[in-house]
Protein backbone atom coordinates (compact mmCIF):
# COMPACT_ATOMS: atom_id res chain seq x y z
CA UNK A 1 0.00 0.00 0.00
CA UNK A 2 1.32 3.16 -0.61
CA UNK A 3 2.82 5.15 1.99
CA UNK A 4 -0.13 8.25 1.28
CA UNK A 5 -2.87 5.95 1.55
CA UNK A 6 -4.77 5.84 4.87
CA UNK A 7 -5.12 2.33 7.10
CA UNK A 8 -8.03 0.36 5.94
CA UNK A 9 -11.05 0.43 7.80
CA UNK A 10 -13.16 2.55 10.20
CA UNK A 11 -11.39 5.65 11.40
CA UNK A 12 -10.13 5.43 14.73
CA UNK A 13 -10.65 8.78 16.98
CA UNK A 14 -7.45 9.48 18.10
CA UNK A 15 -7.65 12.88 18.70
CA UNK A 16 -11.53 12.44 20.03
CA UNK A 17 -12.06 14.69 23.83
CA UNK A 18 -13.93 10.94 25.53
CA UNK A 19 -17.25 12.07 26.98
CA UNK A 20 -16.86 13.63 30.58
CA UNK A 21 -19.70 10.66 31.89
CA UNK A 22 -17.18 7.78 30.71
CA UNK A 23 -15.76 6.78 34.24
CA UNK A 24 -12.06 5.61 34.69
CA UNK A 25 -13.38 2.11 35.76
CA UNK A 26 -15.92 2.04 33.02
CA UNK A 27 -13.07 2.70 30.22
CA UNK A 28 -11.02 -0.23 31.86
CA UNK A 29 -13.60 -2.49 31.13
CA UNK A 30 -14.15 -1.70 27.87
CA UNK A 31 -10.54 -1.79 26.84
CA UNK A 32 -10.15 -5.40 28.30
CA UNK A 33 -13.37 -6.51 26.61
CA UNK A 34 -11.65 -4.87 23.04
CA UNK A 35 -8.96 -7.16 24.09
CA UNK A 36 -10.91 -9.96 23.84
CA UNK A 37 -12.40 -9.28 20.85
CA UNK A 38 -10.61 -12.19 18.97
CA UNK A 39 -10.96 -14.87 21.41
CA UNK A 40 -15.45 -13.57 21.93
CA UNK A 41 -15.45 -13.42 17.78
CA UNK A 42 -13.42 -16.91 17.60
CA UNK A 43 -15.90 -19.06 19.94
CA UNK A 44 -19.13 -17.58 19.23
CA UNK A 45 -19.63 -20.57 16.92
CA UNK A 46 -18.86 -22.91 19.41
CA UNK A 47 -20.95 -21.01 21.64
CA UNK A 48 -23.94 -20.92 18.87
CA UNK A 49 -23.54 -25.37 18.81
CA UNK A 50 -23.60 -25.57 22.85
CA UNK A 51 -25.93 -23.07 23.32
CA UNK A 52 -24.53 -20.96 25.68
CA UNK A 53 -20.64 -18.99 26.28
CA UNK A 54 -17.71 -21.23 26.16
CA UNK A 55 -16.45 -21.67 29.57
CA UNK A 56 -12.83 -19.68 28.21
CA UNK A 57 -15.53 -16.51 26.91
CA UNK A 58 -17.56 -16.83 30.17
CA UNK A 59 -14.28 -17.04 32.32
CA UNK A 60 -12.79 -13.93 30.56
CA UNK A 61 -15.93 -11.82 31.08
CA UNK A 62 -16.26 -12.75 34.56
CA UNK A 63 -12.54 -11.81 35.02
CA UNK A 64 -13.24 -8.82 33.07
CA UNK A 65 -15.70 -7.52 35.30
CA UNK A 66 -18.60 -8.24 33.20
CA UNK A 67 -21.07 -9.75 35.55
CA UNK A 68 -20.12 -7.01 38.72
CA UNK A 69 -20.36 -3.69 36.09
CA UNK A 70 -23.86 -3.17 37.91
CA UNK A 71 -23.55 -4.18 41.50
CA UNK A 72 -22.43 -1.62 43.99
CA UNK A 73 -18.98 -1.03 45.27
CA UNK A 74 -19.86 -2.61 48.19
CA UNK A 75 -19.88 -5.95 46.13
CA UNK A 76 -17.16 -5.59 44.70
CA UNK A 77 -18.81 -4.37 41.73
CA UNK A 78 -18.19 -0.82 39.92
CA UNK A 79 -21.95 0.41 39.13
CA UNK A 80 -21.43 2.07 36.32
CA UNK A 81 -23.63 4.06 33.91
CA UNK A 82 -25.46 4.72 31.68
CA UNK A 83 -22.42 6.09 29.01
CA UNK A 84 -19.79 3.34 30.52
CA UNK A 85 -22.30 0.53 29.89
CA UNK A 86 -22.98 1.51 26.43
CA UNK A 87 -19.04 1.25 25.97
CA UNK A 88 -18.93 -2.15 27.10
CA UNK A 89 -21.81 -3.74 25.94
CA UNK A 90 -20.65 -2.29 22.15
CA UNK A 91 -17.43 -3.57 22.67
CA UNK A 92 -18.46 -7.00 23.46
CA UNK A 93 -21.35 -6.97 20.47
CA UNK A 94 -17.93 -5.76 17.80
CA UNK A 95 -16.99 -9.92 18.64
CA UNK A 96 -20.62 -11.43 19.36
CA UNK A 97 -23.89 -10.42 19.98
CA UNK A 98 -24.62 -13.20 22.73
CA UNK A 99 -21.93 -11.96 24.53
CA UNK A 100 -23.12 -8.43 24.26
CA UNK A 101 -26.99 -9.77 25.55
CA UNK A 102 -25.06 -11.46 28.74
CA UNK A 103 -23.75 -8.44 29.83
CA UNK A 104 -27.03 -6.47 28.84
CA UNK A 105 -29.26 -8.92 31.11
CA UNK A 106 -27.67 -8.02 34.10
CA UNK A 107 -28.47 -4.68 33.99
CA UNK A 108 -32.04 -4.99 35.33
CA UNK A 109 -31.10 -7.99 37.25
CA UNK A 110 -29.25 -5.63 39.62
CA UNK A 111 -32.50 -5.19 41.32
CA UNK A 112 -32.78 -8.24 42.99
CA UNK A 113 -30.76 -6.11 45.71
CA UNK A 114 -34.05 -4.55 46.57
CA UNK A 115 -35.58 -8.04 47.88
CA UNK A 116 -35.12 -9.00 51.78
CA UNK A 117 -31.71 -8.12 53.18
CA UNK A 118 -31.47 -11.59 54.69
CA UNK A 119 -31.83 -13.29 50.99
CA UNK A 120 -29.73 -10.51 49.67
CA UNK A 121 -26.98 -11.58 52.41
CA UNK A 122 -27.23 -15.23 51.55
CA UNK A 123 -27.04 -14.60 47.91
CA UNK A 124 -23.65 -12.44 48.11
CA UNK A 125 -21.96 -15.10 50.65
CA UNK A 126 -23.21 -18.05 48.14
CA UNK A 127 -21.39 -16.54 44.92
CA UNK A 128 -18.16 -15.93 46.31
CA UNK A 129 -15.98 -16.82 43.65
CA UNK A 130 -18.47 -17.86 41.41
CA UNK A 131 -17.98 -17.59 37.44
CA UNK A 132 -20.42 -15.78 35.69
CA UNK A 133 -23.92 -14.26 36.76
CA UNK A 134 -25.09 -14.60 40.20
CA UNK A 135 -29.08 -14.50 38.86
CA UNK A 136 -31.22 -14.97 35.84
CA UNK A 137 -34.45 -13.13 35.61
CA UNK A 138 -37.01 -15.07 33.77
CA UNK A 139 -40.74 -13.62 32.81
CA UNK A 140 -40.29 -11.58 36.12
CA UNK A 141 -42.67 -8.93 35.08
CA UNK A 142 -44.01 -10.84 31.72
CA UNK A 143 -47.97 -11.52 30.72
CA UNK A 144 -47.22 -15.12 31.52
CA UNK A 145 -46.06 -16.19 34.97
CA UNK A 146 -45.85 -18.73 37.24
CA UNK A 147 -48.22 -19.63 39.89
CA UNK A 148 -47.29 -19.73 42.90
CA UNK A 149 -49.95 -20.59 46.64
CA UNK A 150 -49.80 -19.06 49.91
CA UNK A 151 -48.74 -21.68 52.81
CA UNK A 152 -47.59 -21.45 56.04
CA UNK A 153 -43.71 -19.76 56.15
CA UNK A 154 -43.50 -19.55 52.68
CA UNK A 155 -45.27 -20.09 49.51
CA UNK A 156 -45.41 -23.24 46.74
CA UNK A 157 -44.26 -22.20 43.44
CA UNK A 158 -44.52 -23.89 40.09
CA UNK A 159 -44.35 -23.38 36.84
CA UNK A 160 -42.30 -22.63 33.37
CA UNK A 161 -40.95 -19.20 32.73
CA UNK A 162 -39.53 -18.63 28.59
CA UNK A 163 -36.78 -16.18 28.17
CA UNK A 164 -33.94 -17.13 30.96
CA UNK A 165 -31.26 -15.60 29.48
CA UNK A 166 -27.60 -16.42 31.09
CA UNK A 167 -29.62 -19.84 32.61
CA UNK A 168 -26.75 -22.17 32.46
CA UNK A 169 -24.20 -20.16 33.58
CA UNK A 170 -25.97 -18.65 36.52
CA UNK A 171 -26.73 -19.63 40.31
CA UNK A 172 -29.89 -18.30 41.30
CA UNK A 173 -32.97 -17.62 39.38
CA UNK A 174 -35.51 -14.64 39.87
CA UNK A 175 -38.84 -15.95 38.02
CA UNK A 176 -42.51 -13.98 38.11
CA UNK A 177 -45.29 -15.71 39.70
CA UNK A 178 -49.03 -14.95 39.89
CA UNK A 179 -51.51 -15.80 43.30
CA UNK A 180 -55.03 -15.35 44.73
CA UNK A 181 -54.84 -11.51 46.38
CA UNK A 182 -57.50 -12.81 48.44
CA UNK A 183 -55.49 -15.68 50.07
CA UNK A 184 -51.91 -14.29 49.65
CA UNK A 185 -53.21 -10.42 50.32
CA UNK A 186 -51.02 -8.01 48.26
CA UNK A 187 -51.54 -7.41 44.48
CA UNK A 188 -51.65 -10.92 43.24
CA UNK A 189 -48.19 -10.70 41.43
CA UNK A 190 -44.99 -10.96 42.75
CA UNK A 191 -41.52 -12.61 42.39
CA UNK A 192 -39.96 -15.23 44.11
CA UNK A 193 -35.85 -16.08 43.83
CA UNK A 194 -35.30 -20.16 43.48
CA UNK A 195 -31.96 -22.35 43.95
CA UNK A 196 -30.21 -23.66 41.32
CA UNK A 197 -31.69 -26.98 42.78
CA UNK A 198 -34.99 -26.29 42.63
CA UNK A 199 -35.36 -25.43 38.84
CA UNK A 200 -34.91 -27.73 35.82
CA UNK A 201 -33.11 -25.64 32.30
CA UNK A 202 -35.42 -27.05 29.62
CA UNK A 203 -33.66 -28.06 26.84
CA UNK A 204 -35.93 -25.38 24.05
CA UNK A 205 -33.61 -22.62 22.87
CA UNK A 206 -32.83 -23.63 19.53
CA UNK A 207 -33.01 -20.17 17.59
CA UNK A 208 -32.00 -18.30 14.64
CA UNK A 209 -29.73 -15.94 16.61
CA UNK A 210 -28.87 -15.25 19.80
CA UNK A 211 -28.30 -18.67 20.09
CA UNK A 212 -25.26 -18.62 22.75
CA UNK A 213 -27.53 -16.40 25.07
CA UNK A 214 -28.52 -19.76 27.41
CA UNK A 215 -32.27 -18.37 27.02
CA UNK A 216 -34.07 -21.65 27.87
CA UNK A 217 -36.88 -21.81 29.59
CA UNK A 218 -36.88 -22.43 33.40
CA UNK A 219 -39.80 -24.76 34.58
CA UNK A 220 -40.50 -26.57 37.96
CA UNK A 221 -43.11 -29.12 37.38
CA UNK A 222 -43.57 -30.47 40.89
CA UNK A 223 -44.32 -27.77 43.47
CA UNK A 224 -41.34 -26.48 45.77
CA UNK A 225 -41.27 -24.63 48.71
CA UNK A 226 -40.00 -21.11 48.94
CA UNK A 227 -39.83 -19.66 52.50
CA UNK A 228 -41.87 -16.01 52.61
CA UNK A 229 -38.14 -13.88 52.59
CA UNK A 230 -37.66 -15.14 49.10
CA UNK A 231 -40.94 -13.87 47.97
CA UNK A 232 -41.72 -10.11 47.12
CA UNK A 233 -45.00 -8.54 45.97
CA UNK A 234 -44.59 -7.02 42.84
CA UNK A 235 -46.45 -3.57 44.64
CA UNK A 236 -43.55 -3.24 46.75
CA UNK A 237 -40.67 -2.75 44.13
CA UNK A 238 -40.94 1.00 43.81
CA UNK A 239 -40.47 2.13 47.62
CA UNK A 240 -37.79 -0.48 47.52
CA UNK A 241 -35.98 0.56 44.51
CA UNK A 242 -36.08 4.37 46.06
CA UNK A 243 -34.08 3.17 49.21
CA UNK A 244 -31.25 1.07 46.47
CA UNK A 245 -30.75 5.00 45.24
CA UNK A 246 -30.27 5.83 48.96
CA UNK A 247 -28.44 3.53 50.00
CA UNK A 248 -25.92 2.78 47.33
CA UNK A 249 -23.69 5.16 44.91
CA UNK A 250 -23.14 5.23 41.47
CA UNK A 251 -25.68 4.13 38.38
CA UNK A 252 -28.07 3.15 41.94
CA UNK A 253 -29.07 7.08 41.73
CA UNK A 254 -30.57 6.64 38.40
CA UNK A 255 -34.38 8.05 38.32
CA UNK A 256 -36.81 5.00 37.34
CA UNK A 257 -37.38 6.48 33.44
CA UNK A 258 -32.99 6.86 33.72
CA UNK A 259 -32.93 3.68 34.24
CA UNK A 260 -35.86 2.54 31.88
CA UNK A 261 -33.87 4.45 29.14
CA UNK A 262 -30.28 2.87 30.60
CA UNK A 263 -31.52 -1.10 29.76
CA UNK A 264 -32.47 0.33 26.04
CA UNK A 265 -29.70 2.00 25.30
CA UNK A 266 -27.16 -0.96 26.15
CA UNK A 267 -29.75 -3.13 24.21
CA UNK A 268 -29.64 -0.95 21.11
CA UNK A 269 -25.71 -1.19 22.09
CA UNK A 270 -25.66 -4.67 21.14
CA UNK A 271 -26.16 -3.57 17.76
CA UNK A 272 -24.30 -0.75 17.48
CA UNK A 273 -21.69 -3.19 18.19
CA UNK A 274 -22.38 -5.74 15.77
CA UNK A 275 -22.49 -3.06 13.02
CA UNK A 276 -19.04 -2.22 14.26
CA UNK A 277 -17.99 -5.05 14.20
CA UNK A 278 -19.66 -6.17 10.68
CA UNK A 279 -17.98 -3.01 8.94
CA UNK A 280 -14.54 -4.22 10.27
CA UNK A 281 -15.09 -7.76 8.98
CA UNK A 282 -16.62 -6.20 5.87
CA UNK A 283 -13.04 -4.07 5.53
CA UNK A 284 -10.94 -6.93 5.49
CA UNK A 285 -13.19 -9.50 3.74
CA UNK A 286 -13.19 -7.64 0.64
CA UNK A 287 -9.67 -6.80 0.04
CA UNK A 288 -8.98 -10.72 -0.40
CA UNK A 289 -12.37 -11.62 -2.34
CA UNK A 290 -12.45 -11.75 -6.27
CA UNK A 291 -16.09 -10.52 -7.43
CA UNK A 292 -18.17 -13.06 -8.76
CA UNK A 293 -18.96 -11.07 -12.34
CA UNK A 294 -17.06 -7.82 -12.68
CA UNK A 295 -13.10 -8.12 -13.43
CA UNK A 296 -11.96 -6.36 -10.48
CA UNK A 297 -9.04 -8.04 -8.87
CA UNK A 298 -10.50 -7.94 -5.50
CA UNK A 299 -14.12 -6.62 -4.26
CA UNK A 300 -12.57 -3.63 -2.42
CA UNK A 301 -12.05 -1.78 -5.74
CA UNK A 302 -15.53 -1.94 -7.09
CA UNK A 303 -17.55 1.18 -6.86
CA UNK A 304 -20.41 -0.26 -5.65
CA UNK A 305 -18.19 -2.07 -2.52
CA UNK A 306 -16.72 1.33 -1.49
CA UNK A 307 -20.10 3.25 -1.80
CA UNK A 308 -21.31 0.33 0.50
CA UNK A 309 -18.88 0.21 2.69
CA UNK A 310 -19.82 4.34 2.99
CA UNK A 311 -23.36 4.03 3.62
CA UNK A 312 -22.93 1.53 6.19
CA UNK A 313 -20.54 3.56 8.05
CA UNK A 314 -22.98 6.40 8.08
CA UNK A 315 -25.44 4.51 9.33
CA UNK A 316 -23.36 2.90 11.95
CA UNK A 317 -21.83 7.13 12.74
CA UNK A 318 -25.10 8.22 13.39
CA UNK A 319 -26.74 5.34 14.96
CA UNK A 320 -24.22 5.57 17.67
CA UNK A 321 -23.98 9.00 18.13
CA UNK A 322 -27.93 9.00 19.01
CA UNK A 323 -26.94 6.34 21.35
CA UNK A 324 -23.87 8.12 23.01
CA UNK A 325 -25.90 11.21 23.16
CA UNK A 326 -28.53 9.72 24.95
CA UNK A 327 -26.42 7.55 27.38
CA UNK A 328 -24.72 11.08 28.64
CA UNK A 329 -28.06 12.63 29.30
CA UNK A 330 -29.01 9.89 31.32
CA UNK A 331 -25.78 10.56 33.49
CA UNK A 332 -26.16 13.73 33.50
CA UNK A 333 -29.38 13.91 34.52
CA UNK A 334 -28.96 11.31 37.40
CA UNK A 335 -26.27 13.75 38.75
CA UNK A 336 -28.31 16.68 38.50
CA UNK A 337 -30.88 14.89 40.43
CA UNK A 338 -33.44 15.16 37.30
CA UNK A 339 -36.42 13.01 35.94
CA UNK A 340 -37.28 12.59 32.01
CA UNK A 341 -40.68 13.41 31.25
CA UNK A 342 -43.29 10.56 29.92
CA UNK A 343 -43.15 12.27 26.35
CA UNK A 344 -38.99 12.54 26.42
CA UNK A 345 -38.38 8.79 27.42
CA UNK A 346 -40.99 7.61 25.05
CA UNK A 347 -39.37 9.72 22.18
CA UNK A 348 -36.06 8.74 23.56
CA UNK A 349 -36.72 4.91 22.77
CA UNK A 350 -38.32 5.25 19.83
CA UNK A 351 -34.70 7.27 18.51
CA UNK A 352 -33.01 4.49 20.16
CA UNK A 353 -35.35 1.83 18.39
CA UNK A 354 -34.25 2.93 14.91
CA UNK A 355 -30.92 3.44 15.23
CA UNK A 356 -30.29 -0.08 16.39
CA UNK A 357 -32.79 -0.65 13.19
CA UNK A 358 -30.13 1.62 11.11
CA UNK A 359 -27.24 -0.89 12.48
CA UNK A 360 -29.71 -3.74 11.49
CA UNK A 361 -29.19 -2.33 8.06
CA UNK A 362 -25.65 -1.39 7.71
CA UNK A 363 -24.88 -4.81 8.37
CA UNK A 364 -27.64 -6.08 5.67
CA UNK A 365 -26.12 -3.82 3.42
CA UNK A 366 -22.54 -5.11 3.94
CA UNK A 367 -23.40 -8.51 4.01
CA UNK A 368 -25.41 -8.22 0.39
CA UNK A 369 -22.45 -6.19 -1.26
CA UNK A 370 -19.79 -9.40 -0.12
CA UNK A 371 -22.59 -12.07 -1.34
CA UNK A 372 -22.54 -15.77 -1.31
CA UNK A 373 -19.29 -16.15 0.58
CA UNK A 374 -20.78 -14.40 3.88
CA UNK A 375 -23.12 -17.50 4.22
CA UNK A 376 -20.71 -20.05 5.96
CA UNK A 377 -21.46 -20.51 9.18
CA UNK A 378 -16.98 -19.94 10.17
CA UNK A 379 -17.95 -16.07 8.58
CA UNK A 380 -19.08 -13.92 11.59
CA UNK A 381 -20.98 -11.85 9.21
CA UNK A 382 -23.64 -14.12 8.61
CA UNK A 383 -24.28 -14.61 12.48
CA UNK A 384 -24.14 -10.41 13.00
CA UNK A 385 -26.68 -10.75 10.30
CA UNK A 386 -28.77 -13.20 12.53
CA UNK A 387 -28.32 -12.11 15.86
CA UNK A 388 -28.68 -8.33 15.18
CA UNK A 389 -32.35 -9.77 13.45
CA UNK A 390 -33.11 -10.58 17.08
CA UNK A 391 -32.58 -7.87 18.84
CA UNK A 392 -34.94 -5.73 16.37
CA UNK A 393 -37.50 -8.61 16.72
CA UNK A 394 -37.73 -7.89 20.75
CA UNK A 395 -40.97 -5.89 21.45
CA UNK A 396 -39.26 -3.15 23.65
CA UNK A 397 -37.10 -1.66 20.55
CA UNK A 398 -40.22 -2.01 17.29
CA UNK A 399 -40.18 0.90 15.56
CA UNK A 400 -43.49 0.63 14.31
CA UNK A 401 -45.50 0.74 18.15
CA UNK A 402 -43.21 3.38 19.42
CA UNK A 403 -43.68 5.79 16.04
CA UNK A 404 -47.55 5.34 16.79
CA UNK A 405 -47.34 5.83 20.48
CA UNK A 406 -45.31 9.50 19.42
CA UNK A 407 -47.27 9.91 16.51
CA UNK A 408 -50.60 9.64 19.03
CA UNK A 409 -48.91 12.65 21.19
CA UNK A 410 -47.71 14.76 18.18
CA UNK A 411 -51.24 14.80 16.58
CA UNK A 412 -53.49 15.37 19.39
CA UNK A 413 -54.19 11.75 20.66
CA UNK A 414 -53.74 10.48 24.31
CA UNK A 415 -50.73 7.96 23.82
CA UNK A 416 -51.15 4.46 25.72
CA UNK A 417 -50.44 3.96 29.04
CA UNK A 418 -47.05 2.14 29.11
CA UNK A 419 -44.57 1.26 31.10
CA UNK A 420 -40.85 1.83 30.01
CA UNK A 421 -42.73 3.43 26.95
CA UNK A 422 -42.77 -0.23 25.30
CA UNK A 423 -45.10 -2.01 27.73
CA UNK A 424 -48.45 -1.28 28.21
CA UNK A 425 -49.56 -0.83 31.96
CA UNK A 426 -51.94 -3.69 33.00
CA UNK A 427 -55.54 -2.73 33.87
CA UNK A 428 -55.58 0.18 32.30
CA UNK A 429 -58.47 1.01 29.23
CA UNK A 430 -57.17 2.14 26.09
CA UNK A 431 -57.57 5.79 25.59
CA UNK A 432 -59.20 5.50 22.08
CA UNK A 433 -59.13 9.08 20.59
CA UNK A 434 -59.56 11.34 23.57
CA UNK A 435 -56.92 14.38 23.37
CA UNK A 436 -53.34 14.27 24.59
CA UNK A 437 -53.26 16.41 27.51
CA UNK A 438 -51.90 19.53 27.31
């Protein structure tokens, strides 16, 4: 290559000023993780046939600091935020999107800290040098739950719950369950936290992406006991969640909506990732493939490659600057001790909806222009392609719902009730066409 021509590739930011909410602890994550990059990108496959991380991937995330990022510094965690987790998580998706999703589950999961102090206790003394996640949440707060029976001390639970993600590699499990209000008192949902003993991983994740994610369903068949500290009523959450932000430092101090926003940006971060990561692969793919009909010596010196490799780097510029943007407001917000309104979060997820939509694209687009030889299953291309499918697919980040829920407010029309601005709040009537508020 001539000594004038620039380095292949996306353009690093060398001379980039870092944004002020990227913590010192939060950038030493993410540089390890880019470390890792070509051992995550070399045994996703592996991961994709077993069905969960390798035990060297889970091993190096866990040394990493992967599965503490969200626990307080009193557990030996680092709690970071909102603009450090959208760092990591987009580092881990630029080698594979299922380890990108691990790390992005245990962002909510950091709430089991607001159950009973005494399970909370004999949680953090159990995991003590355990490798990986201490919890998987499955269909916590989901339409379908578990039952579960008021009895003496404690409660019987049974049930399947879809969705565990991180179920193989984790020790506890925090599932939803549904009782009779009028035996159990309370609201009639609540969660309860089961040992690894007590639940059997079903053996039903076989997917078209995410497939390393250990999703399976968790299901107890036969009823099990779980003593009344394990239990919580889904009504008590929010007083419990305020005392978390008084009690601990950090990302803890996020406002419910900051930290609504926080789990969709570092799920749209998955993809921003993968788009990375896809562009990269893209780069260096076509400077050693021959097209199929035109005589260009490789595929990096067709037109049509280079105005590709373009678009999908605008796409991927953009989609990540709406992502970074909002990640810092969320930090700066939760330092300045401010809320987000129900209008900003709402348009707030629908911006982050389509960009990790955009990302979905760029790698389409990049994957189309390289053509038959992306389709082997060694070519991490082809799984971006798959994987990033998913995370578009998940009902918190459609574009479609979230354009008519703004489009409602913009023109006049009371949006939905929802929760999160993706979920709709149970119990509540539709508003049909009575007029936004003013």
């Amino acid at each position: 290559m001539p000594p004038s021509m620039p380095p292949p590739g996306p353009v690093e930011d060398v001379g980039a000023v870092e944004s002020p909410w990227l913590t010192d602890a939060g950038r030493a994550v993410r540089d390890r993780i880019r470390e890792l990059q070509p051992l995550i990108r070399e045994q996703a496959r592996e991961g994709e046939r077993i069905g969960a991380l390798t035990p060297d991937v889970l091993k190096a995330l866990d040394e990493a600091g992967i599965y503490r990022m969200t626990m307080p510094v009193e557990w030996g965690g680092t709690a970071l935020g909102a603009r450090d987790l959208v760092e990591v998580v987009a580092a881990l998706g630029e080698g594979d999107g299922s380890a990108a999703w691990s790390a992005f589950v245990g962002v909510g999961l950091r709430h089991f800290l607001a159950l009973e102090p005494r399970l909370v206790e004999e949680i953090r003394k159990d995991v003590e040098g355990w490798v990986g996640p201490a919890m998987v949440g499955a269909s916590v707060f989901a339409t379908k739950v578990g039952d579960a029976r008021k009895v003496d001390g404690g409660w019987m639970v049974r049930g399947p719950w879809p969705f565990g993600s991180g179920s193989k590699h984790a020790r506890w499990a925090m599932v939803g369950v549904a009782f009779d209000p009028a035996v159990g008192g309370g609201t009639g949902r609540g969660v309860v936290v089961l040992e690894r003993e007590q639940f059997e991983i079903l053996d039903d994740w076989h997917v078209m992406g995410m497939s390393a994610t250990a999703s399976n369903s968790l299901q107890v068949e036969q009823e099990v006991f779980v003593p009344d500290y394990r239990f919580l009523d889904v009504g008590e959450f929010p007083p419990r969640l305020d005392e978390l932000r008084r009690r601990y430092g950090g990302a803890f101090r996020q406002s419910m909506r900051g930290f609504l926003t926080t789990v969709v940006l570092t799920k749209t971060s998955i993809n921003l990732g993968m788009a990375r990561g896809a562009l990269a692969c893209f780069a260096e793919q076509a400077r050693k493939s021959k097209p199929f009909t035109l005589p260009y010596p490789t595929v990096s010196e067709m037109a049509s490659a280079q105005v590709a490799a373009g678009r999908a780097l605008a796409m991927i510029v953009l989609a990540g600057s709406t992502i970074e943007r909002y990640a810092d407001q969320v930090d700066a917000r939760t330092e300045a001790g401010l809320e987000f309104s129900d209008a900003e979060e709402s348009e707030i997820s629908l911006a982050l909806a389509y960009s990790a939509n955009l990302c979905e694209d760029a790698i389409n687009l990049l994957q189309k222009t390289l053509g038959s030889s992306t389709i082997s299953l060694s070519n991490p291309i082809q799984r971006f392609v798959r994987d990033a499918r998913v995370v578009t697919s998940h009902g918190a980040i459609r574009v479609d719902p979230l354009a008519e829920q703004n489009g409602r407010r913009l023109l006049g029309i009371a949006p939905f009730p929802m929760i999160g601005a993706a979920v709709p709040q149970r119990g509540t009537p539709a508003p049909g066409n009575a007029p936004a508020p003013a």
